[in-house]
N, C-alpha and C. Protein backbone atom coordinates (compact mmCIF):
# COMPACT_ATOMS: atom_id res chain seq x y z
N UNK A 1 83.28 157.35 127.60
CA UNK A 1 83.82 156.59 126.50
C UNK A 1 85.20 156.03 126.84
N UNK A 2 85.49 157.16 127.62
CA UNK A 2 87.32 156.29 127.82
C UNK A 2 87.19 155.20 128.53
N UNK A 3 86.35 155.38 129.55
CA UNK A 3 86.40 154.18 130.11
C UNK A 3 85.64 152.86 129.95
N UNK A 4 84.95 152.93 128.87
CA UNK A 4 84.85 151.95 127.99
C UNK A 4 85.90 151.13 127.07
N UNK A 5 86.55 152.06 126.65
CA UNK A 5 87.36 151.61 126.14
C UNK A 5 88.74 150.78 127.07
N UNK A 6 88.88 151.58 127.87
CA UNK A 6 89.91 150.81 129.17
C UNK A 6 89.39 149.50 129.68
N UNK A 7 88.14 149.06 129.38
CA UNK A 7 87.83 148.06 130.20
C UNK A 7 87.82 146.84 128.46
N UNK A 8 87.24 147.34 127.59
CA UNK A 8 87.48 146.48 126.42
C UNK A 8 88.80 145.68 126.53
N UNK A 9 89.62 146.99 126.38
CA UNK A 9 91.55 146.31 126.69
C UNK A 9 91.29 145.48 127.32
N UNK A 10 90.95 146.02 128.92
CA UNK A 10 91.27 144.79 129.71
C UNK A 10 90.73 143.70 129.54
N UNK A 11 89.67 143.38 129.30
CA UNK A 11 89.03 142.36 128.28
C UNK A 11 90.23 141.42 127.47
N UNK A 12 90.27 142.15 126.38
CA UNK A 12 91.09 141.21 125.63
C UNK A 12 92.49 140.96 126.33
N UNK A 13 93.30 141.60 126.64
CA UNK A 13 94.50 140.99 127.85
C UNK A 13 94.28 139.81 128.73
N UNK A 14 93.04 140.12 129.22
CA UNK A 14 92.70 138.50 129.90
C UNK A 14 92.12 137.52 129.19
N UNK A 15 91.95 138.07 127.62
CA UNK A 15 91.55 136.74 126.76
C UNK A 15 92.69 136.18 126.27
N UNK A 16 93.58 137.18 126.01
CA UNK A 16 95.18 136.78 125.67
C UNK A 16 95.88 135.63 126.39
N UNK A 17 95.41 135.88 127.74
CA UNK A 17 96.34 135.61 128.93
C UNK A 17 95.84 134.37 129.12
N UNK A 18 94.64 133.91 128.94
CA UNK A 18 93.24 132.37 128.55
C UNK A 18 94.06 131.97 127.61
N UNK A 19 94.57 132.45 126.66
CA UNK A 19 94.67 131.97 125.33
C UNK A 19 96.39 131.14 125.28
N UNK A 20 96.88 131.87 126.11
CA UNK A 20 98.66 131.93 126.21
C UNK A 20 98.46 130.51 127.36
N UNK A 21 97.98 130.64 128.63
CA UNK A 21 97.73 129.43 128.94
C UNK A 21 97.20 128.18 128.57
N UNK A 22 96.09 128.26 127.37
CA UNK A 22 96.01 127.36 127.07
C UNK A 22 97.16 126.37 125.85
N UNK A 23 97.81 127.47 125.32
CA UNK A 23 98.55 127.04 124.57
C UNK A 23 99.71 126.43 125.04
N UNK A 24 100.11 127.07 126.31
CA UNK A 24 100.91 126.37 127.22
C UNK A 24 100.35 125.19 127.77
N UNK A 25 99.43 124.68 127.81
CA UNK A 25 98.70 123.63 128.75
C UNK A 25 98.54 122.39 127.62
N UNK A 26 98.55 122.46 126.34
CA UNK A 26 98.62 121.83 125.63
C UNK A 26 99.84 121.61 124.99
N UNK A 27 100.96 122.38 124.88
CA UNK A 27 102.10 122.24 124.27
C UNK A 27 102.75 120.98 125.98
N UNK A 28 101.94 121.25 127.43
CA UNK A 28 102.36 120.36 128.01
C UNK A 28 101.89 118.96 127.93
N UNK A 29 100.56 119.14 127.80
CA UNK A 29 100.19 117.50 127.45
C UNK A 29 100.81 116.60 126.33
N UNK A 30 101.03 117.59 125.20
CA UNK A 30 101.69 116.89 123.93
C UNK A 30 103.53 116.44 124.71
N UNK A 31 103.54 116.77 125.29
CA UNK A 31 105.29 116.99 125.93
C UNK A 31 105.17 115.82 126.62
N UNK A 32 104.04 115.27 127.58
CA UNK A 32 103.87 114.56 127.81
C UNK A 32 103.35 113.22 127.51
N UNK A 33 102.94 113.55 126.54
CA UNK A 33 102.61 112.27 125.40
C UNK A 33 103.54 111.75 124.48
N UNK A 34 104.65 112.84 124.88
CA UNK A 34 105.60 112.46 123.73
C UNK A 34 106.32 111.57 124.52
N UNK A 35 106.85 112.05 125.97
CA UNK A 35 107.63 110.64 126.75
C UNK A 35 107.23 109.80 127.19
N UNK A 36 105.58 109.63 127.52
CA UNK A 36 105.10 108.53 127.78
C UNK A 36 105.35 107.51 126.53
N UNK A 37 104.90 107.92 125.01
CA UNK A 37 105.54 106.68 123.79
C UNK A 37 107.00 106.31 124.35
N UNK A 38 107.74 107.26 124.36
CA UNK A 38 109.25 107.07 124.61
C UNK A 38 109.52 106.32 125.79
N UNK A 39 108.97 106.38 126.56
CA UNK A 39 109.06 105.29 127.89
C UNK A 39 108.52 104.21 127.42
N UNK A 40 107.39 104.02 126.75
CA UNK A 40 106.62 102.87 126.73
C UNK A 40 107.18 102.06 125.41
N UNK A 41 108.01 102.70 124.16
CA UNK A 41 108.75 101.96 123.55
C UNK A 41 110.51 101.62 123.96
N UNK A 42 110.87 101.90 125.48
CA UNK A 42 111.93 101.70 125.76
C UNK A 42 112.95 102.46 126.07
N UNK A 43 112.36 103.19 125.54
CA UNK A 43 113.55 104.83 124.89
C UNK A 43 114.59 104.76 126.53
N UNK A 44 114.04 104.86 127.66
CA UNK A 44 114.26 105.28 128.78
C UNK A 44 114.48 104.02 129.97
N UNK A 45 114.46 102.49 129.26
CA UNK A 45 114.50 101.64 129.45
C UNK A 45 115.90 101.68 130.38
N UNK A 46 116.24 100.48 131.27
CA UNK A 46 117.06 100.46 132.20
C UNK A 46 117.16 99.15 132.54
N UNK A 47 118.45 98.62 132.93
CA UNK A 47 118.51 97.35 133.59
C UNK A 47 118.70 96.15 132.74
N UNK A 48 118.68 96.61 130.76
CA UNK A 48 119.38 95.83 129.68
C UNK A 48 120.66 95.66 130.17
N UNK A 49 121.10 94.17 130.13
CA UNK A 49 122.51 93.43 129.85
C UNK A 49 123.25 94.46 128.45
N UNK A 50 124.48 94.62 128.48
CA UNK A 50 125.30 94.88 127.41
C UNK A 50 124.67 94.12 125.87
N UNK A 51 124.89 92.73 126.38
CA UNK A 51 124.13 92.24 125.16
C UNK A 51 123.30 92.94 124.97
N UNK A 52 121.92 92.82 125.52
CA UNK A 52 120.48 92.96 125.38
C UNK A 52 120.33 94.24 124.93
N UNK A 53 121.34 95.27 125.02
CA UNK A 53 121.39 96.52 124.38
C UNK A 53 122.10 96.31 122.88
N UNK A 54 122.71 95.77 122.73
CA UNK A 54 123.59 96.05 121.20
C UNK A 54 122.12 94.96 120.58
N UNK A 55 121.56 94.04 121.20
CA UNK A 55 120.90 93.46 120.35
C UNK A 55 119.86 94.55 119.97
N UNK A 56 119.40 95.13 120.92
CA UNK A 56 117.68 96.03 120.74
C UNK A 56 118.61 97.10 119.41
N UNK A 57 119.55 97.30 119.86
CA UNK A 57 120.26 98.66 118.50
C UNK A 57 120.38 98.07 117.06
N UNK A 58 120.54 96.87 116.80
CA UNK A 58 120.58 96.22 116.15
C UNK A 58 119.01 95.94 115.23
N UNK A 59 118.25 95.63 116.06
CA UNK A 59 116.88 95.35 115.60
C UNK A 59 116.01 96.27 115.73
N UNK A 60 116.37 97.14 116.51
CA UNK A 60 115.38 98.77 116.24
C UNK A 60 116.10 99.49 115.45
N UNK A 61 117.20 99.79 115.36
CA UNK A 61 118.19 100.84 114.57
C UNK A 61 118.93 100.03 113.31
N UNK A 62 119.35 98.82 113.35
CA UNK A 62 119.89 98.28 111.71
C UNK A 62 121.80 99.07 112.38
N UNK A 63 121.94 98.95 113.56
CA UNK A 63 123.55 99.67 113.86
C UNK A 63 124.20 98.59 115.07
N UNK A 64 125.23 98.49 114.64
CA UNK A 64 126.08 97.53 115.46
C UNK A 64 126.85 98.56 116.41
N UNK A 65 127.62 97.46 117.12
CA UNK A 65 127.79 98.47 118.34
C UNK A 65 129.03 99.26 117.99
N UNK A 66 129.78 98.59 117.21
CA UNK A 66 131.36 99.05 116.83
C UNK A 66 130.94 100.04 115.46
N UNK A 67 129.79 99.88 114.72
CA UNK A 67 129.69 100.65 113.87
C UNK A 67 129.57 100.70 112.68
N UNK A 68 130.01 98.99 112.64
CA UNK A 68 130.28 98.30 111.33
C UNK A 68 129.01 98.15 110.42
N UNK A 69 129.19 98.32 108.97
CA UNK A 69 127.81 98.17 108.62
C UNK A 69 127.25 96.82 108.94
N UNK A 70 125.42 96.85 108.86
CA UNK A 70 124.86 95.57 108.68
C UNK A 70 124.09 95.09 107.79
N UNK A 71 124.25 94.07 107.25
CA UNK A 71 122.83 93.80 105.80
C UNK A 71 121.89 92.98 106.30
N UNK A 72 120.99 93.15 105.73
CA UNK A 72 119.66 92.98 105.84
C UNK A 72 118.69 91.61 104.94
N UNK A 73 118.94 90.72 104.98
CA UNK A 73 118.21 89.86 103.66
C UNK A 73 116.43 90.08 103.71
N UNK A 74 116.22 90.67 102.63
CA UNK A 74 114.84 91.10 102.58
C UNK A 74 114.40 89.44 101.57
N UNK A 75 113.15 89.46 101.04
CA UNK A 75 112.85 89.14 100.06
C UNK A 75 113.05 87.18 100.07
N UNK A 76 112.89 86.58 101.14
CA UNK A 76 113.29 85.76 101.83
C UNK A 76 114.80 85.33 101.55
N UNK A 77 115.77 86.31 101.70
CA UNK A 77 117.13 86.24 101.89
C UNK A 77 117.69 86.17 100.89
N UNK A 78 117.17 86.98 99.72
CA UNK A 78 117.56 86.63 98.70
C UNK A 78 118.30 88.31 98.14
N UNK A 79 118.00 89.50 98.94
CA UNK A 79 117.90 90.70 98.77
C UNK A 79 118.70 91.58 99.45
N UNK A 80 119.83 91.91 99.50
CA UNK A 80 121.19 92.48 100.44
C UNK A 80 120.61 93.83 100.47
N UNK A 81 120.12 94.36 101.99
CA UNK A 81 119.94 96.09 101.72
C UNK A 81 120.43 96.09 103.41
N UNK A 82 121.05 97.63 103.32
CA UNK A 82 121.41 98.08 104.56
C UNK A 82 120.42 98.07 105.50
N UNK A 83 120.97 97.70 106.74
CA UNK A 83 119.94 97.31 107.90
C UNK A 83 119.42 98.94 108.33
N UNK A 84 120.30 99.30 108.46
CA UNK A 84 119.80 100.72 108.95
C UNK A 84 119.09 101.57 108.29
N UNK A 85 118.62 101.31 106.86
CA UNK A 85 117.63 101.68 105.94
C UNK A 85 116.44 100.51 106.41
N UNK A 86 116.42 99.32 106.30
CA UNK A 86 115.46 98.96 106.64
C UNK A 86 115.64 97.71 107.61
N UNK A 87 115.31 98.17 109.40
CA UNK A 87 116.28 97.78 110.32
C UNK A 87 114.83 96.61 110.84
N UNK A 88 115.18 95.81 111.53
CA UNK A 88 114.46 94.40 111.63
C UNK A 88 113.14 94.87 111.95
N UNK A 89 113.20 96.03 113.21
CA UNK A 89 111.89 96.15 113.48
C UNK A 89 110.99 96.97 112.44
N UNK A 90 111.35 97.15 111.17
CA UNK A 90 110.89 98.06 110.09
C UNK A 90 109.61 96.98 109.83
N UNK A 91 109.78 95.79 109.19
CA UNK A 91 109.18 94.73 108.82
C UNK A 91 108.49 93.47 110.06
N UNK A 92 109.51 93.02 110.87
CA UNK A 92 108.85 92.19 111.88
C UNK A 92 108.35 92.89 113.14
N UNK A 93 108.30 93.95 113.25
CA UNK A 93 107.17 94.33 114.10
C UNK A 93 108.46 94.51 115.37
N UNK A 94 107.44 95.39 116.53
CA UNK A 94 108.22 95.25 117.85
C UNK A 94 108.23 94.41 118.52
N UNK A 95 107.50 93.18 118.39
CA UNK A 95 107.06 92.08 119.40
C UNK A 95 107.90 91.09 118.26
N UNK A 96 108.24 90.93 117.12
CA UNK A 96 108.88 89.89 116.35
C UNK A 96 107.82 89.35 115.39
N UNK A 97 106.43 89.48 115.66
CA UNK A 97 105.45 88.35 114.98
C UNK A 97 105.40 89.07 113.83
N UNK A 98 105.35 90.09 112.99
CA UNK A 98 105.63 90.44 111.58
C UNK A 98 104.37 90.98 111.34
N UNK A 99 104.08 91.63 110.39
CA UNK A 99 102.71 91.86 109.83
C UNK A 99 102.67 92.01 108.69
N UNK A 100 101.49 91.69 107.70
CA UNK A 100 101.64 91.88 106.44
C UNK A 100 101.75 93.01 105.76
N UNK A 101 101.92 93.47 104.73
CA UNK A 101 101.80 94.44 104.48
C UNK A 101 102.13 94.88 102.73
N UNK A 102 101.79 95.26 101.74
CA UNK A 102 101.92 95.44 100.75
C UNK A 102 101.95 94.41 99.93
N UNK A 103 101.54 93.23 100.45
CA UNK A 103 102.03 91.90 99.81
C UNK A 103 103.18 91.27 100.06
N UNK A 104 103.67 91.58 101.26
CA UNK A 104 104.65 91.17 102.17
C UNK A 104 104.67 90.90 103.07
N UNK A 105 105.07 88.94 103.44
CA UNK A 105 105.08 88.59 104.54
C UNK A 105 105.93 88.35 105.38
N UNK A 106 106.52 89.00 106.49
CA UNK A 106 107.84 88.90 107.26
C UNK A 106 107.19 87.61 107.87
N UNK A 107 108.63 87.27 108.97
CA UNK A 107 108.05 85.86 108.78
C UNK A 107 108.11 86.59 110.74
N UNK A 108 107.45 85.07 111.70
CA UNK A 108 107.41 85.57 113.36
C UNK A 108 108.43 85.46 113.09
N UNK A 109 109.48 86.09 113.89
CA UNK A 109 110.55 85.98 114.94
C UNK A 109 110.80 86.03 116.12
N UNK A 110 109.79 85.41 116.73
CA UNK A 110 109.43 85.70 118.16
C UNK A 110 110.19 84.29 118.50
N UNK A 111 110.56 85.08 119.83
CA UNK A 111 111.16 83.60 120.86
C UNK A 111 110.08 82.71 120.80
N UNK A 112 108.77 82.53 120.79
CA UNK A 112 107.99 81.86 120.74
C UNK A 112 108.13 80.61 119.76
N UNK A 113 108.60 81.34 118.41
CA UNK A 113 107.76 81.01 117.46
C UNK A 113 109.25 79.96 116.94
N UNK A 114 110.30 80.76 116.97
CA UNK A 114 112.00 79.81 116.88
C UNK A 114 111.82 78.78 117.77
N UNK A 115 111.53 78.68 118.53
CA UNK A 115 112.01 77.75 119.43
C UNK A 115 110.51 76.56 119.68
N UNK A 116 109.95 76.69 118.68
CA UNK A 116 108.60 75.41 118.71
C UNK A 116 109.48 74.04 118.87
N UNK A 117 109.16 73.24 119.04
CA UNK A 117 109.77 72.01 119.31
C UNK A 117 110.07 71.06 117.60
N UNK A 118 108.88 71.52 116.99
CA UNK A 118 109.28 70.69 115.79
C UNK A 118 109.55 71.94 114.82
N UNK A 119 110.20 72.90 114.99
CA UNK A 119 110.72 74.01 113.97
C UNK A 119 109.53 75.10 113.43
N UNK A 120 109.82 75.28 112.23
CA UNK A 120 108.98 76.11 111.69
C UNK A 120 109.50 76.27 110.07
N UNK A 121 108.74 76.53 109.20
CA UNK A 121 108.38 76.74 107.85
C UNK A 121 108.38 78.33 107.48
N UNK A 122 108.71 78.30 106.53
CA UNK A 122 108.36 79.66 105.90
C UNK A 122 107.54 79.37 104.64
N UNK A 123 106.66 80.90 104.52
CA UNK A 123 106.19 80.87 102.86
C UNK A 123 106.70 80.31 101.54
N UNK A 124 107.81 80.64 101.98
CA UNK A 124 108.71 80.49 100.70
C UNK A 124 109.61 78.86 100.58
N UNK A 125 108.98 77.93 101.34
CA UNK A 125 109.83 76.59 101.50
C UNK A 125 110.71 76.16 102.07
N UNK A 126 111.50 77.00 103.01
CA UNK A 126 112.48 76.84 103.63
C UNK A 126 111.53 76.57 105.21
N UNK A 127 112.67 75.49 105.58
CA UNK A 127 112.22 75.05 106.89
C UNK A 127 113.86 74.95 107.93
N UNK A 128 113.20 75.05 108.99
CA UNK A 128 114.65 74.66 109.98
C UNK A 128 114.04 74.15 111.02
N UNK A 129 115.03 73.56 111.73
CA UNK A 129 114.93 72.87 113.30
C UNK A 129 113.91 73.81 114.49
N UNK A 130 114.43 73.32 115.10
CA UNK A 130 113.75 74.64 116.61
C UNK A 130 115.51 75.02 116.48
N UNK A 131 115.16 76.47 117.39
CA UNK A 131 116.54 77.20 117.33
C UNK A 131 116.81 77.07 118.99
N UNK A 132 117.78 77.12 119.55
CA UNK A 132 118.61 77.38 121.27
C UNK A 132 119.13 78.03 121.13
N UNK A 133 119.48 79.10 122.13
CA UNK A 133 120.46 80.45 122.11
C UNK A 133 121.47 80.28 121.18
N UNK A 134 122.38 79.25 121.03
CA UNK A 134 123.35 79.53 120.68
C UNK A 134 123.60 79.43 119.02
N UNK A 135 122.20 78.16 118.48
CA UNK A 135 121.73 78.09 116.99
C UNK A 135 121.61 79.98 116.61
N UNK A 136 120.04 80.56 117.19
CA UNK A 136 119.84 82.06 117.48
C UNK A 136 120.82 82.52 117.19
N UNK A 137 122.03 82.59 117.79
CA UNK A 137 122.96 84.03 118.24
C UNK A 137 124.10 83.60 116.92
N UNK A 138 123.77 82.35 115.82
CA UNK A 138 124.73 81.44 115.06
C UNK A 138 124.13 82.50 113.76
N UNK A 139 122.72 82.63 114.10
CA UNK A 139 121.93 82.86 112.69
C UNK A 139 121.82 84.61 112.54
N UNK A 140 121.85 84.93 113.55
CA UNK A 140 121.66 86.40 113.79
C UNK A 140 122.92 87.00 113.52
């Protein structure tokens, strides 16, 4: 009997020991899934201009570089809310083209879409030119 019982133990110790690895083997894949998003949304990004960084903080985060607050015109610009409550990429997406959503249409903001040759329209009636960096960096 005892040694029945000695070998049960050992039994479950090496089911333990299955069990502890697997939990380890999965707490690594998730670890790794977590920096692959993080790489693949930038997080770890390298080789941004100064600009090109205060801009991405700006439009992913709603935060300027000095610190200062920023507002936000929601509601086709009619609606003052803190950027960093609801920061550009909240509404126009990571790529700029917008998506609908609740009955809300952000509008593109894609380099694409500013810079058409004969402008662009919004829902709401407002129209403008095509934009050039320096129109862009006038409006932003």
């Amino acid at each position: 009997m005892r040694r029945r019982d000695t070998l049960s133990r050992a039994g479950a110790g090496s089911r333990a020991c299955a069990w502890l690895a697997r939990v380890r083997c999965a707490i690594a894949c998730a670890c790794l899934t977590l920096l692959g998003a993080l790489a693949s949304q930038g997080a770890f990004a390298t080789g941004l201009s100064e600009a090109e960084a205060r801009g991405k903080r700006i439009y992913f985060d709603g935060e300027s570089a000095a610190g200062r607050p920023i507002t936000a015109l929601a509601a086709g610009g009619t609606v003052p809310v803190p950027a960093a409550v609801l920061p550009c990429a909240g509404c126009h997406g990571e790529d700029g083209r917008g998506r609908a959503e609740g009955g809300v249409v952000p509008s593109d903001i894609s380099w694409r879409t500013l810079t058409t040759p004969y402008g662009h329209d919004h829902a709401y009636g407002r129209t403008h030119p095509p934009f050039d960096e320096r129109s862009l960096a006038r409006a932003i």
